[in-house]
C-alpha atoms as a PDB file:
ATOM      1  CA  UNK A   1       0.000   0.000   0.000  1.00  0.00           C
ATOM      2  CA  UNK A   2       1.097   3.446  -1.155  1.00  0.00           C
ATOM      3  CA  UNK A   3       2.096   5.607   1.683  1.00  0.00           C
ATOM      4  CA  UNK A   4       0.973   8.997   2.040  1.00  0.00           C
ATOM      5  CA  UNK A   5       1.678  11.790   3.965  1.00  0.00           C
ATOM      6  CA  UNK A   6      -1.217  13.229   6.393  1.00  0.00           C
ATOM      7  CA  UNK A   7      -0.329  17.204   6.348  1.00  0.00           C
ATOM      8  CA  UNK A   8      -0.116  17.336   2.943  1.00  0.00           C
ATOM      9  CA  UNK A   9      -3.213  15.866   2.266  1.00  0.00           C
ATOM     10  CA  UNK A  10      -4.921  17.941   4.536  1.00  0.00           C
ATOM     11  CA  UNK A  11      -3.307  20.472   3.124  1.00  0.00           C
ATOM     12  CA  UNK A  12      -4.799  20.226  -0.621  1.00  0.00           C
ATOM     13  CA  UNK A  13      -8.141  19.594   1.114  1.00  0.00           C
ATOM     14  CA  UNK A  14      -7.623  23.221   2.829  1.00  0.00           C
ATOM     15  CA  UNK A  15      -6.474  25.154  -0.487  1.00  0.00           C
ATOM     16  CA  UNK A  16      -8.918  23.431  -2.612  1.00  0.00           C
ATOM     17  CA  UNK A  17     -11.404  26.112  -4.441  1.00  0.00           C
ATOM     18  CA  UNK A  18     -13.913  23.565  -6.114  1.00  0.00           C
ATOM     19  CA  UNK A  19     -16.716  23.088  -3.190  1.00  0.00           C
ATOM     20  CA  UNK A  20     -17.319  19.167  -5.083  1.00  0.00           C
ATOM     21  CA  UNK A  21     -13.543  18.951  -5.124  1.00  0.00           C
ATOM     22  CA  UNK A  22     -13.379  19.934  -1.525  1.00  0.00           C
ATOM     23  CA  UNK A  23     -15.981  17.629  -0.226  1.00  0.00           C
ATOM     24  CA  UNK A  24     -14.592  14.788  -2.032  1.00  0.00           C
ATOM     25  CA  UNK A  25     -10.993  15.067  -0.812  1.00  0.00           C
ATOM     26  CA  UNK A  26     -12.137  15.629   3.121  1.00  0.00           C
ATOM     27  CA  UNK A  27     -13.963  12.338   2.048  1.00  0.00           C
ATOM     28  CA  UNK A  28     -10.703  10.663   1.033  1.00  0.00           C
ATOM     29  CA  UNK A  29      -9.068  12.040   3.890  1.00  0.00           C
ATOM     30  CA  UNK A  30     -11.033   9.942   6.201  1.00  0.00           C
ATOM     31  CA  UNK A  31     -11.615   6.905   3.994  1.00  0.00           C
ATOM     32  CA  UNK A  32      -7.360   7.357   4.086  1.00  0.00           C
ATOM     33  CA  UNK A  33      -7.174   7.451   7.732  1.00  0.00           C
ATOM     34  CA  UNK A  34      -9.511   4.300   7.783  1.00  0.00           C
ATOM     35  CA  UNK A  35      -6.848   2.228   5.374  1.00  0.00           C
ATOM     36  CA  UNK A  36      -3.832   3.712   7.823  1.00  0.00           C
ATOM     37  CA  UNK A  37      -2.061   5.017   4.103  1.00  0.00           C
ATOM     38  CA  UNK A  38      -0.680   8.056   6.381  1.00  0.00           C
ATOM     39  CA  UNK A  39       2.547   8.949   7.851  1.00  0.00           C
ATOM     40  CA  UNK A  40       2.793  11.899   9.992  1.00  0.00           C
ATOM     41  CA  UNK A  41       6.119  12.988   8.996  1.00  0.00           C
ATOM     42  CA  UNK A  42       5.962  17.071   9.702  1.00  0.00           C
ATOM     43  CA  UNK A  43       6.102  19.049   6.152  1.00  0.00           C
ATOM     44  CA  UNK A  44       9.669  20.607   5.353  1.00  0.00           C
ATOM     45  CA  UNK A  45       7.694  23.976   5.535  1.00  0.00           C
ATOM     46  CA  UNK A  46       4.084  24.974   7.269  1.00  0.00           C
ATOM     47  CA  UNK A  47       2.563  27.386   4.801  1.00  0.00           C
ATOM     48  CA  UNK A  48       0.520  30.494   6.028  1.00  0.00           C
ATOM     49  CA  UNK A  49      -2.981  30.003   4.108  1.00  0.00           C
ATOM     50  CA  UNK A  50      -4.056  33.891   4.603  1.00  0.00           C
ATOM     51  CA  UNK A  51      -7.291  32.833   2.774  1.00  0.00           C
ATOM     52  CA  UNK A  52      -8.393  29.297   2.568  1.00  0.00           C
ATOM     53  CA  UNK A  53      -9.480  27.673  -0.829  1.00  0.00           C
ATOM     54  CA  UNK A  54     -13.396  28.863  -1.774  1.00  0.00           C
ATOM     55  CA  UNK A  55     -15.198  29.341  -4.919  1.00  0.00           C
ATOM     56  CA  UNK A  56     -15.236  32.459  -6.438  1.00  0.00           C
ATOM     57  CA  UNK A  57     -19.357  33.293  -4.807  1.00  0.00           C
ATOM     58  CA  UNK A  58     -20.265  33.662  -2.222  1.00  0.00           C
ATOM     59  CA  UNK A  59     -18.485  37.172  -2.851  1.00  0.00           C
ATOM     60  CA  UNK A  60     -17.473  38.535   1.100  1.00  0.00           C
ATOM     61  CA  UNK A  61     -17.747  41.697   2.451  1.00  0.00           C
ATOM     62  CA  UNK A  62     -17.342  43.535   5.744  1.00  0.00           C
ATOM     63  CA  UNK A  63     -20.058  42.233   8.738  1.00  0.00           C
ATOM     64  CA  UNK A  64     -22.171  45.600   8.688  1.00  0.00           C
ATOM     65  CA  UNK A  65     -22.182  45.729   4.559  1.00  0.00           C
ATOM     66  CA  UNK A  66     -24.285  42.050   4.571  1.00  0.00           C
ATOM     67  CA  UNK A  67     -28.013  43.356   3.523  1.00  0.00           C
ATOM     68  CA  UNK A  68     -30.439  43.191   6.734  1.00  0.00           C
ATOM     69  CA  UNK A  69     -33.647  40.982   5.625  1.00  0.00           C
ATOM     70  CA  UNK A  70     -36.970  39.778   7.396  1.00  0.00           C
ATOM     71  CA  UNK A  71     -37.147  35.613   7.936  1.00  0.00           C
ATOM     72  CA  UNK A  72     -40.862  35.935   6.745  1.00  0.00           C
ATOM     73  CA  UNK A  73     -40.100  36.563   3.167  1.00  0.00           C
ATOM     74  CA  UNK A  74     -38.648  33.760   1.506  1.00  0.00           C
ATOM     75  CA  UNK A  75     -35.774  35.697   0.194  1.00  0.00           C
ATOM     76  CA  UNK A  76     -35.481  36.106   4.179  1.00  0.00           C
ATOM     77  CA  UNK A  77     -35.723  33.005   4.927  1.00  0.00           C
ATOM     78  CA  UNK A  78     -33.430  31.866   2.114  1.00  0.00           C
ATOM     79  CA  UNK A  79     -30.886  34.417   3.654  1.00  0.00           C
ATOM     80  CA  UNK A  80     -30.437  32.664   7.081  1.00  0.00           C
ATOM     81  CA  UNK A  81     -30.341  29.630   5.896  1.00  0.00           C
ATOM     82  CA  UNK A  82     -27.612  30.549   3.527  1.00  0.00           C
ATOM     83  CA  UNK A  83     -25.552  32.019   6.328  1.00  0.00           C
ATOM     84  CA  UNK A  84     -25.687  28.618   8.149  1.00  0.00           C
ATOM     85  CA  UNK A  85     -24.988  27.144   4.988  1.00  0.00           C
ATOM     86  CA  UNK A  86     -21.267  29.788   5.048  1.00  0.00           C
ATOM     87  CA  UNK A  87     -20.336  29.172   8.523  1.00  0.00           C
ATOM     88  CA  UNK A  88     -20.320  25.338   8.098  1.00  0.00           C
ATOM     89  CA  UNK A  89     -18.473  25.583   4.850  1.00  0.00           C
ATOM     90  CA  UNK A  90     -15.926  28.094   7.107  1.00  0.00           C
ATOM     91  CA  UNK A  91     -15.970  25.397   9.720  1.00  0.00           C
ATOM     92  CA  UNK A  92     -14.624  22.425   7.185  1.00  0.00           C
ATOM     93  CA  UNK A  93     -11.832  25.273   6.439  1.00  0.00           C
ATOM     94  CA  UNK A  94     -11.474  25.732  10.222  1.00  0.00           C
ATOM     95  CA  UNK A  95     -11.114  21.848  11.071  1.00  0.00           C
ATOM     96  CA  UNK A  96      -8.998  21.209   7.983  1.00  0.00           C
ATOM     97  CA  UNK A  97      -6.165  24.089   8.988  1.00  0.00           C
ATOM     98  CA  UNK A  98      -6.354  22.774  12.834  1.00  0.00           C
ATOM     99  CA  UNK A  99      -4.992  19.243  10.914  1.00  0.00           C
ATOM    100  CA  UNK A 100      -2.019  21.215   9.039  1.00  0.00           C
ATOM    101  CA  UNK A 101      -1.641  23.677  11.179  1.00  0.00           C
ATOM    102  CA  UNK A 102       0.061  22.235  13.999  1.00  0.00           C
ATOM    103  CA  UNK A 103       2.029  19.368  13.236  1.00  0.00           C
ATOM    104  CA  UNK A 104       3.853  17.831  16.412  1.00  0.00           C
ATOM    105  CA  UNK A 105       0.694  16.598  18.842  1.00  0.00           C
ATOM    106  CA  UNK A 106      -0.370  13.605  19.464  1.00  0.00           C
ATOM    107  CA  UNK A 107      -2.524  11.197  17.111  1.00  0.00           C
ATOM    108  CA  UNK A 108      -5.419  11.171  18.733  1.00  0.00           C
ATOM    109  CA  UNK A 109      -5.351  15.390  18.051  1.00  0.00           C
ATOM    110  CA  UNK A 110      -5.780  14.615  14.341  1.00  0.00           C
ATOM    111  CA  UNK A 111      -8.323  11.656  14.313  1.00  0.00           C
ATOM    112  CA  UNK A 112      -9.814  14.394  16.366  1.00  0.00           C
ATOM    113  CA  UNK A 113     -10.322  16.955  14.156  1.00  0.00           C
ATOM    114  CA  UNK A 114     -10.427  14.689  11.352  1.00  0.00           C
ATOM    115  CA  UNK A 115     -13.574  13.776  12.648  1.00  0.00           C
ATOM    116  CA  UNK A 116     -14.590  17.211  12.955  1.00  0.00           C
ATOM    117  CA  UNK A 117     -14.110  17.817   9.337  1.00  0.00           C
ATOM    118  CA  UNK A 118     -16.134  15.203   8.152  1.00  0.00           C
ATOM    119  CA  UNK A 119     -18.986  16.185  10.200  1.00  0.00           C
ATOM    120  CA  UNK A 120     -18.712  19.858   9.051  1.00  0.00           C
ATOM    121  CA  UNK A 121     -18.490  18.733   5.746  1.00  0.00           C
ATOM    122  CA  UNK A 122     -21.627  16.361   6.077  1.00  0.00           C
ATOM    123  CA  UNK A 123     -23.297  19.839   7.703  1.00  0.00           C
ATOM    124  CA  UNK A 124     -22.686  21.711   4.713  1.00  0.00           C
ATOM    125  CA  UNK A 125     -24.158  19.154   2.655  1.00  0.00           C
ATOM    126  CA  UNK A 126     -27.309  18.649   4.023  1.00  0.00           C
ATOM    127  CA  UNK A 127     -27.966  23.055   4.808  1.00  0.00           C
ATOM    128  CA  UNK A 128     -26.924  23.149   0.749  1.00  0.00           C
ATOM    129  CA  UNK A 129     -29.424  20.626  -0.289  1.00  0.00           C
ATOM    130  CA  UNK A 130     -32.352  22.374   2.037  1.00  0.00           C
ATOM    131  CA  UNK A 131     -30.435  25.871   0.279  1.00  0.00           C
ATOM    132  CA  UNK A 132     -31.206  24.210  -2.888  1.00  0.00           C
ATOM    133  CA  UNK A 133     -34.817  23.308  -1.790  1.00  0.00           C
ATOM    134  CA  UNK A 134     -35.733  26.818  -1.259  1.00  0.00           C
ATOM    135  CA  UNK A 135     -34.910  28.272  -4.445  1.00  0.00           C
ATOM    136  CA  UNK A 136     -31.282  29.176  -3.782  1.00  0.00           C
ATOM    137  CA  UNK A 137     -27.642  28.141  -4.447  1.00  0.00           C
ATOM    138  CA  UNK A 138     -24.308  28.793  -1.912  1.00  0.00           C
ATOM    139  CA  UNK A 139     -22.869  31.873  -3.189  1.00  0.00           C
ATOM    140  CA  UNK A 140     -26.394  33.491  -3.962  1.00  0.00           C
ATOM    141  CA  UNK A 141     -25.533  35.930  -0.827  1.00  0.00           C
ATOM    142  CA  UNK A 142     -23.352  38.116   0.268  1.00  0.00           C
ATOM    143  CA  UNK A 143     -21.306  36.457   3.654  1.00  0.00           C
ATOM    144  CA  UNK A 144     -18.192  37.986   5.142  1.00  0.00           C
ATOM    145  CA  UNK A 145     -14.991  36.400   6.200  1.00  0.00           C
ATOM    146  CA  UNK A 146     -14.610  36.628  10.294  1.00  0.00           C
ATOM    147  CA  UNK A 147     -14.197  33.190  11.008  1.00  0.00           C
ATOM    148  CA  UNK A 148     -11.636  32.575   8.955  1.00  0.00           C
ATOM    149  CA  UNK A 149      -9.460  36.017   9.044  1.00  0.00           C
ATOM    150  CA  UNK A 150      -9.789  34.595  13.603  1.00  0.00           C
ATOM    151  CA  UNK A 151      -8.570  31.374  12.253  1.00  0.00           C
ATOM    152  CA  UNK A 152      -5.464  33.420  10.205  1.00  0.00           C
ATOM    153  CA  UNK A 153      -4.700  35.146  13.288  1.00  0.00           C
ATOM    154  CA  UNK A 154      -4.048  32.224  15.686  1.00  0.00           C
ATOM    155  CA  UNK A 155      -1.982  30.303  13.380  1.00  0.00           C
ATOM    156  CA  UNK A 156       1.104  30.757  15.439  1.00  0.00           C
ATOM    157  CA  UNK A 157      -0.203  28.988  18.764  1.00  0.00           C
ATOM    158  CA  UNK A 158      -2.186  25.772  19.218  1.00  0.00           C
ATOM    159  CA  UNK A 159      -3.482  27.313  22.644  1.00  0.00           C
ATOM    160  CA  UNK A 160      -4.346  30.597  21.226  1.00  0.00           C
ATOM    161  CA  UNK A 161      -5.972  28.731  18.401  1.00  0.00           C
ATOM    162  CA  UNK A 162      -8.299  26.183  20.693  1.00  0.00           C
ATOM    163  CA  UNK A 163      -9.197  29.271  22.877  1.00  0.00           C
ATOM    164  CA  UNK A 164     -10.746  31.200  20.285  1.00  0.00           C
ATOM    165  CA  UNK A 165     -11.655  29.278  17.569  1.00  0.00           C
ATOM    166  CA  UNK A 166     -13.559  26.442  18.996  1.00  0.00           C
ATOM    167  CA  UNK A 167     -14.087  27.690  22.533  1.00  0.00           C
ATOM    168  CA  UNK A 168     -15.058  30.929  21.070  1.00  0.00           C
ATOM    169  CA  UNK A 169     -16.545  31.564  17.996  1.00  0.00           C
ATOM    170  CA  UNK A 170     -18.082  27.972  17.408  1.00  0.00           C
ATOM    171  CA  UNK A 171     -19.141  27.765  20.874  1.00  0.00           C
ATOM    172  CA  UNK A 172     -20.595  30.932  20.109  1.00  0.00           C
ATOM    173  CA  UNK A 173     -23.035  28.461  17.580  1.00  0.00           C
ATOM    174  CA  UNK A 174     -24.313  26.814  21.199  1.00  0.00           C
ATOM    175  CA  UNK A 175     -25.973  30.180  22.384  1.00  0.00           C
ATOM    176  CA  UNK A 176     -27.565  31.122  18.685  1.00  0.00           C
ATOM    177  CA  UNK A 177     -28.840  27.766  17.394  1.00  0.00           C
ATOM    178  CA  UNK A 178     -31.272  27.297  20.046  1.00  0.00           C
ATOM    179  CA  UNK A 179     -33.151  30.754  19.167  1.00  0.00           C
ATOM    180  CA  UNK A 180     -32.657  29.902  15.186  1.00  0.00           C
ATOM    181  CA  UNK A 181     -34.439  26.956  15.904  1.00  0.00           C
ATOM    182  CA  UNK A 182     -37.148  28.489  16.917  1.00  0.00           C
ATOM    183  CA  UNK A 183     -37.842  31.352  14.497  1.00  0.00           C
ATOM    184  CA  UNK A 184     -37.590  28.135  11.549  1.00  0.00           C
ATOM    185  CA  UNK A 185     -40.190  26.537  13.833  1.00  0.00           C
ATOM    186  CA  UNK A 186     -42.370  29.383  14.054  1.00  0.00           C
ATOM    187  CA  UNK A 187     -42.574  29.864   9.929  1.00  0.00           C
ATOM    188  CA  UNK A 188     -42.721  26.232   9.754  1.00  0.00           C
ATOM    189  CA  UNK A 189     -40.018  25.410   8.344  1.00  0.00           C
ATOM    190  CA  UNK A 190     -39.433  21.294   9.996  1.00  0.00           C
ATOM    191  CA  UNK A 191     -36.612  20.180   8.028  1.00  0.00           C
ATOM    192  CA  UNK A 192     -34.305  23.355   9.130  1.00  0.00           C
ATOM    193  CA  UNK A 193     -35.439  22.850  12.383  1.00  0.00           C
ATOM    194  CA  UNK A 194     -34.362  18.957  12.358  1.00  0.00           C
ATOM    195  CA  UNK A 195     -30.706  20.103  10.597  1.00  0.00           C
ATOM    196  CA  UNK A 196     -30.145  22.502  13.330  1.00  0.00           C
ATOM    197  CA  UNK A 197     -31.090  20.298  16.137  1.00  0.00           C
ATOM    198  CA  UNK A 198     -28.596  18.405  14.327  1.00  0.00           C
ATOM    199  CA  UNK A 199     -25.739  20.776  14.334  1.00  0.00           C
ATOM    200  CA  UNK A 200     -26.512  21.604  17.268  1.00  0.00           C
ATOM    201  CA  UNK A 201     -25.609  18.035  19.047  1.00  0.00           C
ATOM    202  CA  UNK A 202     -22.583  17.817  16.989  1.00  0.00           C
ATOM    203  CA  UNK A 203     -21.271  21.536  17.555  1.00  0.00           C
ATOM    204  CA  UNK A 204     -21.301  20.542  21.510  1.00  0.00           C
ATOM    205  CA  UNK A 205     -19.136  17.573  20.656  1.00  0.00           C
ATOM    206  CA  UNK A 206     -16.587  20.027  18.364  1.00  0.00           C
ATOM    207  CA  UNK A 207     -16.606  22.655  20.740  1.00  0.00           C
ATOM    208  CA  UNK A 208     -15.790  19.597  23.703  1.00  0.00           C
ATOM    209  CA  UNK A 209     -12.927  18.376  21.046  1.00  0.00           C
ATOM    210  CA  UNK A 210     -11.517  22.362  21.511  1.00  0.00           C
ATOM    211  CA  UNK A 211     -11.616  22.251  25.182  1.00  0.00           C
ATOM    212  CA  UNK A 212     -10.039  19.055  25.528  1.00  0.00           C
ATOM    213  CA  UNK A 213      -7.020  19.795  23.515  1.00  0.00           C
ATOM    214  CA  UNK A 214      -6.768  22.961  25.082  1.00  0.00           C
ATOM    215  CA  UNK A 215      -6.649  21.850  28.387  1.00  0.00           C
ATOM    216  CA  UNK A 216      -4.024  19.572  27.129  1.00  0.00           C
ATOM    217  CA  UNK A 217      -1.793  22.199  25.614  1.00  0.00           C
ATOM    218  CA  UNK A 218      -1.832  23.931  28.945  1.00  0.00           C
ATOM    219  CA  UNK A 219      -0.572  21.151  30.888  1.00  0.00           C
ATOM    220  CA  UNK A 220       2.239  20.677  28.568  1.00  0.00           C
ATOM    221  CA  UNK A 221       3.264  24.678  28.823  1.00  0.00           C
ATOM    222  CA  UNK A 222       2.520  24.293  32.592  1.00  0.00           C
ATOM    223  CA  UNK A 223      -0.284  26.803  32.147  1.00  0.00           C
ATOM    224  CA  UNK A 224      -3.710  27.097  34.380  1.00  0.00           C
ATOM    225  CA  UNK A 225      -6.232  26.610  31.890  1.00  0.00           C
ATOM    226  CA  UNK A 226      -9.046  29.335  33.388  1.00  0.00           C
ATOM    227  CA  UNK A 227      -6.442  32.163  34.014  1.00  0.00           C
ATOM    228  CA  UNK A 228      -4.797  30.887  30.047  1.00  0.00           C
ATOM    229  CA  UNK A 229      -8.364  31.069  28.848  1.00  0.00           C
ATOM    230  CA  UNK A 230      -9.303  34.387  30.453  1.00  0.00           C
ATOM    231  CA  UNK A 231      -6.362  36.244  29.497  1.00  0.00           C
ATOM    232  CA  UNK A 232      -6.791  35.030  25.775  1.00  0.00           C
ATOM    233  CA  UNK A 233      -9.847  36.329  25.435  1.00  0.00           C
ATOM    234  CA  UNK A 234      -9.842  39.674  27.306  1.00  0.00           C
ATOM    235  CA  UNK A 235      -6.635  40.023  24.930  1.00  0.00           C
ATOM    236  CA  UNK A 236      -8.257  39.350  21.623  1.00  0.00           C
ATOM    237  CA  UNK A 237     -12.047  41.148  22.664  1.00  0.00           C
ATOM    238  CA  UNK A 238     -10.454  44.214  24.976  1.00  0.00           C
ATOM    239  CA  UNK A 239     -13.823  42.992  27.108  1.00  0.00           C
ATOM    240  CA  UNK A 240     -16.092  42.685  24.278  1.00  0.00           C
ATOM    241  CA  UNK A 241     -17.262  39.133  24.605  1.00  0.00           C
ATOM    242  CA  UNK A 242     -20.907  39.583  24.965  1.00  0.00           C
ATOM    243  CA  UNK A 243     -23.735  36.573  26.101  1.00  0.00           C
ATOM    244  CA  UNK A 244     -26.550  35.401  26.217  1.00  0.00           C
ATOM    245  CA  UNK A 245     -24.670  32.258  26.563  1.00  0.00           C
ATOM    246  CA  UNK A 246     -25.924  28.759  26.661  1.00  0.00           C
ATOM    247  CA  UNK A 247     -24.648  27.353  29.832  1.00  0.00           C
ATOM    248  CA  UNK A 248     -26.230  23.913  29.729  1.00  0.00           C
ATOM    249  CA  UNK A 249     -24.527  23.471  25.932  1.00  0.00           C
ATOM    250  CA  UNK A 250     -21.203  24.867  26.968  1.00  0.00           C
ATOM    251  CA  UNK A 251     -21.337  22.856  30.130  1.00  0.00           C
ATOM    252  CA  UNK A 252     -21.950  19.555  27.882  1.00  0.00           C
ATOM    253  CA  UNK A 253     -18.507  20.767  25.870  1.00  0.00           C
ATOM    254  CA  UNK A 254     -16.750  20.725  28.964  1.00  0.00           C
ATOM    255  CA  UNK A 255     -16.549  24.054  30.301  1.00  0.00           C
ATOM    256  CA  UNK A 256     -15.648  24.024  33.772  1.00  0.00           C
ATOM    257  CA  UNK A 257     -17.703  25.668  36.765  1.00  0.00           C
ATOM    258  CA  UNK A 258     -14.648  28.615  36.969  1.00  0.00           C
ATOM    259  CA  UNK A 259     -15.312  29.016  33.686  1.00  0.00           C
ATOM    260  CA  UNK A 260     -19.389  29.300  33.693  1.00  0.00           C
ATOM    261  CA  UNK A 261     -19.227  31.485  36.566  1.00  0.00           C
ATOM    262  CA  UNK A 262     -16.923  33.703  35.090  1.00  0.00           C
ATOM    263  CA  UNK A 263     -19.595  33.790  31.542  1.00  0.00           C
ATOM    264  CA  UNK A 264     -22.360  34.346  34.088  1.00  0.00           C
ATOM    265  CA  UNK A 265     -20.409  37.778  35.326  1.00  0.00           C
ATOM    266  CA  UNK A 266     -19.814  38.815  31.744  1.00  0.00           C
ATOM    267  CA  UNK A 267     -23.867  38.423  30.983  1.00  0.00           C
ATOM    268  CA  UNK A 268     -25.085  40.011  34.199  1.00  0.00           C
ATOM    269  CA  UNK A 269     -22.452  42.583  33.861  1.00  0.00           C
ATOM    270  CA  UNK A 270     -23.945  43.623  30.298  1.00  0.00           C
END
């Protein structure tokens, strides 16, 4: 059996523009991972991907530029939908540079966020196909590129990385599915509902998979995880980080008690 190297691989999967393309090789990725074809020989040279591969559309633009529209039209409707559809395309991107990224941890890191990947990607599928159900294509709207310029700034530190990435903006996916689900519920809407109850039990898993191997970087640096995680954040936000936060999802992902306490003083403090 031909052996191939894992980073690599992972690496065409990131740069790859083609959204079939891209689907198919995170496929092969774990259908290679399955076979044991990989070595895990670190790459001569870690390239700095300062924008992942994407097609062409959707075409990105600042956060406040993205057109406000009202979920009871269906061009509204359409909309949201569409911006679930970007985030979980961002997050196969996300997983995908978490696997090249960093290239000295332990196994278990990569089946990890291997696993990640393929569920991401399998999310993206299934929001496309309700996309496509609706009328609509990914790429028909405008997105913007936050979670992936984050993921471009924390490419120097694992830690940094599984602090804000995962533990931050994804688990920020905990506190707004739950009201998402219920404005597709109230224009009845069942089969987004179902796909974000969904995403919703998987997220808590990624976001777990974050907190796990951050807690595990900080024992090897010798660092206490809270005070690591606190100063992270009030470093990246300047004390913007802003709730309402969904304790009993974030406490399912592993957050500790410091930790929920210390989210509970940020929301009342608001």
């Amino acid at each position: 059996m031909t052996e191939h190297n894992f980073f690599e691989s992972a690496y065409a999967c990131l740069i790859e523009k083609d959204l079939d393309r891209k689907i198919s090789l995170v496929d092969q990725l774990q259908q290679g991972w399955e076979k044991g074809i990989y070595n895990f020989n670190p790459t001569q040279m870690i390239y700095r991907v300062s924008d992942a591969g994407r097609p062409a559309l959707p075409e990105l633009v600042p956060p406040k530029s993205l057109p406000k529209r009202r979920l009871g039209t269906p061009e509204g409707h359409a909309a949201l939908i569409h911006s679930i559809a970007h985030i979980e395309f961002n997050a196969i991107n996300l997983a995908l540079d978490a696997l090249y990224r960093f290239q000295t941890l332990p196994k278990a890191y990569y089946q990890d966020w291997l696993r990640v990947a393929t569920e991401e990607s399998y999310h993206f599928q299934m929001i496309r196909e309700h996309l496509y159900h609706l009328g609509y294509e990914y790429g028909d709207f405008k997105a913007h590129n936050g979670l992936w310029v984050t993921t471009f700034e924390t490419d120097h530190d694992p830690i940094v990385r599984m602090a804000l990435v995962p533990r931050t903006l994804e688990a920020r996916g905990l506190d707004v599915t739950p009201p998402m689900i219920k404005k597709l519920r109230a224009i009845g809407d069942k089969r987004g509902v179902e796909i974000l109850k969904i995403l919703l039990n998987d997220e808590i898993g990624h976001v777990e998979v974050g907190t796990r191997w951050f807690r595990y970087l900080c024992k090897e640096a010798g660092l206490n995880p809270f005070k690591e995680f606190v100063n992270i954040i009030e470093s990246y936000f300047h004390g913007d980080l802003r709730g309402p936060f969904n304790f009993e999802a974030r406490q399912e992902a592993g957050f500790s008690e410091e930790e929920i306490h210390w989210l509970k003083s940020i929301e009342s403090g608001q």
